[in-house]
N, C-alpha and C. Protein backbone atom coordinates (compact mmCIF):
# COMPACT_ATOMS: atom_id res chain seq x y z
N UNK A 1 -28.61 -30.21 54.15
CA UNK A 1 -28.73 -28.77 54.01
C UNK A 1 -27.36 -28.12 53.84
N UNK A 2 -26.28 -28.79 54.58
CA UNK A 2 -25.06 -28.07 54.40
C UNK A 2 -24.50 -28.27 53.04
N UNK A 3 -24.86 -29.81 52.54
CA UNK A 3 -24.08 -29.71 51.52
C UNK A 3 -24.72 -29.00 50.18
N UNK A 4 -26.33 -28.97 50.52
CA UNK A 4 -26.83 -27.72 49.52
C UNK A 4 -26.33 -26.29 49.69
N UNK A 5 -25.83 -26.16 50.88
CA UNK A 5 -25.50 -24.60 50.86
C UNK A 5 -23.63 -24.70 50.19
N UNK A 6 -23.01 -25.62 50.60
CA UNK A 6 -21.54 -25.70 49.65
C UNK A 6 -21.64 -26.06 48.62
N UNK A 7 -23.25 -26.59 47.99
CA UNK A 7 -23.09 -26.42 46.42
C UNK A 7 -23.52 -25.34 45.42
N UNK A 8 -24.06 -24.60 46.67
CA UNK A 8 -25.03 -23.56 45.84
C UNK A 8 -23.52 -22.46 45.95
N UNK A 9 -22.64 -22.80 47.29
CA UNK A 9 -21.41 -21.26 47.50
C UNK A 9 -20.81 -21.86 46.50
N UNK A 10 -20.53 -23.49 46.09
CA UNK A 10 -18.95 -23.74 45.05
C UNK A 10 -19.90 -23.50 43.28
N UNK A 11 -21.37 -23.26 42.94
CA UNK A 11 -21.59 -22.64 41.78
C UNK A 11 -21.67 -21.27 41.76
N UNK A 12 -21.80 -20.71 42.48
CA UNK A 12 -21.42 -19.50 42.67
C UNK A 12 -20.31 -18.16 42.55
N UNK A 13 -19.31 -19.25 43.12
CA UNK A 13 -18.17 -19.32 43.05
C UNK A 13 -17.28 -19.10 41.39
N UNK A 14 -17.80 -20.58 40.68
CA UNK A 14 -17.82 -20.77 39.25
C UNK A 14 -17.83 -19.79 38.44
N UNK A 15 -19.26 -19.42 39.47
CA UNK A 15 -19.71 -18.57 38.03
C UNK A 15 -19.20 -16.64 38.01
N UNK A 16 -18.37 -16.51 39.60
CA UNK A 16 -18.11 -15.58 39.46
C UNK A 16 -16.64 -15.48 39.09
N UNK A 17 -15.66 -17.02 38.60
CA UNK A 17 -14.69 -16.92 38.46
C UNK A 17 -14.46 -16.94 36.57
N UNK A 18 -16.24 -17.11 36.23
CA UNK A 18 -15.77 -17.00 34.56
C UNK A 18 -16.98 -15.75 34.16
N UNK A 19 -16.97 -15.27 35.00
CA UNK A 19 -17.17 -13.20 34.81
C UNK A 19 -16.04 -13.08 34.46
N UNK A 20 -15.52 -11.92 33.53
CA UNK A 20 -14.38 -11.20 33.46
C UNK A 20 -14.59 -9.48 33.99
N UNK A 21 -13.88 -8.81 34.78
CA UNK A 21 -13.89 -7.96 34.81
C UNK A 21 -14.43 -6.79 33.59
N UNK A 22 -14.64 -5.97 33.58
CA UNK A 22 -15.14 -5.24 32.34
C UNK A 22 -13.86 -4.41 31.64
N UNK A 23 -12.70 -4.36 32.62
CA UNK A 23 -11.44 -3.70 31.80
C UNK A 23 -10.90 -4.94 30.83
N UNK A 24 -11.16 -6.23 31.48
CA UNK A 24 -10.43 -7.04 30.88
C UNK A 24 -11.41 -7.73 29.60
N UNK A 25 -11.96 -7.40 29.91
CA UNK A 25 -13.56 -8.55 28.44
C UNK A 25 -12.84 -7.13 27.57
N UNK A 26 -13.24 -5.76 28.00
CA UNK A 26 -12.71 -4.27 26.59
C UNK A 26 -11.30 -5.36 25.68
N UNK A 27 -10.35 -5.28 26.91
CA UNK A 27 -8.83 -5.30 26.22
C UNK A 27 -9.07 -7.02 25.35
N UNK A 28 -9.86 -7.54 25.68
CA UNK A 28 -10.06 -9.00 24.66
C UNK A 28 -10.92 -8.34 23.73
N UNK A 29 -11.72 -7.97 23.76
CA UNK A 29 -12.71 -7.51 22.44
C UNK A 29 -12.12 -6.66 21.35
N UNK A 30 -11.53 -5.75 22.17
CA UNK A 30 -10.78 -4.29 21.35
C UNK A 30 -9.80 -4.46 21.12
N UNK A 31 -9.52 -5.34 20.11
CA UNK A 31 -8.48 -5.84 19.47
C UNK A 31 -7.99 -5.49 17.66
N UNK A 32 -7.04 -4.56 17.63
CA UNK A 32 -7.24 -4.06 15.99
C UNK A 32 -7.11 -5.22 15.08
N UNK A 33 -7.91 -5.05 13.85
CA UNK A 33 -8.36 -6.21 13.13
C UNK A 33 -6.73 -5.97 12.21
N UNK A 34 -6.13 -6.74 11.65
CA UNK A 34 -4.90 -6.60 11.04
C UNK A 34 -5.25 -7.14 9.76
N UNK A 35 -6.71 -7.64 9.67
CA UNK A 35 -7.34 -7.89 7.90
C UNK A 35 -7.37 -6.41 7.58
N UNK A 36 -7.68 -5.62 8.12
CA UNK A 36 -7.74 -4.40 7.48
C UNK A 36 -7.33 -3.48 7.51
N UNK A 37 -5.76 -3.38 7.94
CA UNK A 37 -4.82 -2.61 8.17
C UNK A 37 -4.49 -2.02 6.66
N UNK A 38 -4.71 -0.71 6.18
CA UNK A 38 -4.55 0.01 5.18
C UNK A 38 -2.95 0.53 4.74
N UNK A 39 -1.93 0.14 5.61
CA UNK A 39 -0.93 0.15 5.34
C UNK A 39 -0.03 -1.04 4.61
N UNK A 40 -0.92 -2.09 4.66
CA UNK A 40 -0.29 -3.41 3.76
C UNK A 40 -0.58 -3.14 2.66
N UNK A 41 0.56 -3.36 1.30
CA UNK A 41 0.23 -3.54 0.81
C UNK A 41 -0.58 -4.28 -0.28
N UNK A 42 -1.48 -4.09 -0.84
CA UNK A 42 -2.21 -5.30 -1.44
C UNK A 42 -1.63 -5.58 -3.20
N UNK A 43 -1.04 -6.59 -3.83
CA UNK A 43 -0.94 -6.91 -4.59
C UNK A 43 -1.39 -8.08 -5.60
N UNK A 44 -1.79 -7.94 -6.76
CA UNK A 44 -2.13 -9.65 -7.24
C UNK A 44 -0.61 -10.48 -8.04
N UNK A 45 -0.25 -9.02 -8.72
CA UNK A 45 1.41 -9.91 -9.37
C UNK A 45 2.33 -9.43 -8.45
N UNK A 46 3.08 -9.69 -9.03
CA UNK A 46 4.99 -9.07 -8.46
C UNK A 46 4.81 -8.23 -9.26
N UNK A 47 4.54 -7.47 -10.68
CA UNK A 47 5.05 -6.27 -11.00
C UNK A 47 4.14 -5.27 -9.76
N UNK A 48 2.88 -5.90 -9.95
CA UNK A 48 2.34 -4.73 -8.67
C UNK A 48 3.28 -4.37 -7.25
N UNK A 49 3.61 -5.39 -7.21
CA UNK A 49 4.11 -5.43 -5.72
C UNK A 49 5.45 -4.51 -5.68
N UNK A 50 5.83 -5.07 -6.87
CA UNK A 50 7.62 -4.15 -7.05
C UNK A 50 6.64 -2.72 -7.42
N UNK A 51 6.26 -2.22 -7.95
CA UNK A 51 5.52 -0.91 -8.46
C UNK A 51 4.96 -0.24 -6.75
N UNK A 52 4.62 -0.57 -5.89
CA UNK A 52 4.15 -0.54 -4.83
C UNK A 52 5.28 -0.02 -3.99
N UNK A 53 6.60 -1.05 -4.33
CA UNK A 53 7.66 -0.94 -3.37
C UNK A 53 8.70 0.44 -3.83
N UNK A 54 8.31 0.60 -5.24
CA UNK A 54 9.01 1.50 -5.48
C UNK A 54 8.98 2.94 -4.91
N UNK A 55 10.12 3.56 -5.07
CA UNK A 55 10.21 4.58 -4.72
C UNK A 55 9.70 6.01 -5.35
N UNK A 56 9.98 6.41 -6.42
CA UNK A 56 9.36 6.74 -7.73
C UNK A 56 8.60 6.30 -8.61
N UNK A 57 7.31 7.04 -9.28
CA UNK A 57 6.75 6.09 -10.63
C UNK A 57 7.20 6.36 -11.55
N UNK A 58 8.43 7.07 -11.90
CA UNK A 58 8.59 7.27 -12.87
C UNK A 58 9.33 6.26 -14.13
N UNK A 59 9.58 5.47 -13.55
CA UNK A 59 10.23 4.35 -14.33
C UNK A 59 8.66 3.31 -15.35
N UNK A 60 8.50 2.92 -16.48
CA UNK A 60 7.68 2.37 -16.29
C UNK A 60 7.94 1.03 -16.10
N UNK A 61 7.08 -0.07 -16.30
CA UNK A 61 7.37 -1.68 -15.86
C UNK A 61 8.12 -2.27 -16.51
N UNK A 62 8.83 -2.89 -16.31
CA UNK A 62 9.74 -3.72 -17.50
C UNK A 62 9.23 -4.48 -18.04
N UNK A 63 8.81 -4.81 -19.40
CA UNK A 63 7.74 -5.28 -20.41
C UNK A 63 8.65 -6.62 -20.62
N UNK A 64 10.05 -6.29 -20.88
CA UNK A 64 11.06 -7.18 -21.36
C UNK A 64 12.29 -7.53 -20.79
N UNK A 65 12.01 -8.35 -19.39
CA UNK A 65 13.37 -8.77 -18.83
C UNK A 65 14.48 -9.01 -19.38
N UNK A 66 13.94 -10.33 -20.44
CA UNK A 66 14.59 -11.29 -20.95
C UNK A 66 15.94 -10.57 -21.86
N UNK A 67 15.20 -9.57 -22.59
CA UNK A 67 16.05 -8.28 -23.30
C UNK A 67 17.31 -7.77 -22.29
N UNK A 68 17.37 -7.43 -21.05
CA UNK A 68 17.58 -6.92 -20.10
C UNK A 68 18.84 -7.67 -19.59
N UNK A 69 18.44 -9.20 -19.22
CA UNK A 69 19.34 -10.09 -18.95
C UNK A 69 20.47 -10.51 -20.15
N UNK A 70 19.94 -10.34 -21.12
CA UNK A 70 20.80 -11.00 -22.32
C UNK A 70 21.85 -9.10 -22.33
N UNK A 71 21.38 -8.57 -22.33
CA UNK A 71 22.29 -7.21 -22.73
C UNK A 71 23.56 -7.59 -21.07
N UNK A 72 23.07 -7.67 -19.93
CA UNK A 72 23.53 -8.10 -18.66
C UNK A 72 24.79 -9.28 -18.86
N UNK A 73 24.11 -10.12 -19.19
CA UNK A 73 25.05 -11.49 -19.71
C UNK A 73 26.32 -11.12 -20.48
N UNK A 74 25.61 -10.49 -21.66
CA UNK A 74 27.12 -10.48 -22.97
C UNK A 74 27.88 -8.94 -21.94
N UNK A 75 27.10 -8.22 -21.12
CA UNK A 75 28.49 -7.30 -20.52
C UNK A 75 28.97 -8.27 -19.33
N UNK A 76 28.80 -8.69 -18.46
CA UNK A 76 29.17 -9.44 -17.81
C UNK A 76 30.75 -10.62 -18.39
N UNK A 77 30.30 -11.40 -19.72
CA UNK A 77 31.07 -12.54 -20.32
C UNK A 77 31.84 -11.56 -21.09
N UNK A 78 31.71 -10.45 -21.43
CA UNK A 78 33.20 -9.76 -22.15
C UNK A 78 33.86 -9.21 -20.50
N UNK A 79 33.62 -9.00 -19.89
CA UNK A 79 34.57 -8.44 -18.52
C UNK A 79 35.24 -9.61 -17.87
N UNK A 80 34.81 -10.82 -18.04
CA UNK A 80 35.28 -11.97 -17.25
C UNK A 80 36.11 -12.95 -18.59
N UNK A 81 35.47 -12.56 -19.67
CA UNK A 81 36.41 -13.26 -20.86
C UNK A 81 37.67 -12.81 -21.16
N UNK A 82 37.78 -11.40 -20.79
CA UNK A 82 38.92 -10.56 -20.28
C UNK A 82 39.86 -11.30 -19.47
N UNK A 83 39.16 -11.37 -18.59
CA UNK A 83 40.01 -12.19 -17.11
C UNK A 83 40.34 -13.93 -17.24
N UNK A 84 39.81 -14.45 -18.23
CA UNK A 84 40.23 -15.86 -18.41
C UNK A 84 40.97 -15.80 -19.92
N UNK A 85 41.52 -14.55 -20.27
CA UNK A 85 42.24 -15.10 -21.34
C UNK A 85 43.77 -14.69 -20.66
């Protein structure tokens, strides 16, 4: 009989040690979802993403890097062709 009554106090026990309080089950449940935080931004390319990051729209996208870099390059190699002659 005793040891039915220390098994019935040690499940008891158990089961009141995996209750959670009701402040504490809220603060586990009520947890903000960060899938749907409306401040990320969402992008599929990098121009979106740079367009996103920008500051102004007034610029439009650069269609033609490659244009961009080569004008970059030949000012770049006349300022330094300067300096190695």
């Amino acid at each position: 009989e005793q040891a039915a009554l220390a098994k019935k106090a040690e499940e008891d026990k158990r089961r009141q040690s995996r209750m959670a309080a009701e402040e504490e089950y809220e603060k586990m449940v009520l947890v903000t979802n960060r899938n749907r935080d409306d401040s990320i931004i969402e992008a599929s390319t990098v121009d979106d993403a740079i367009a996103h990051l920008a500051i102004s729209d007034s610029l439009p996208p650069d269609r033609h890097p490659e244009k961009r870099l080569r004008a970059a390059f030949k000012a770049f190699e006349e300022a330094e062709l300067r300096a190695l002659k």
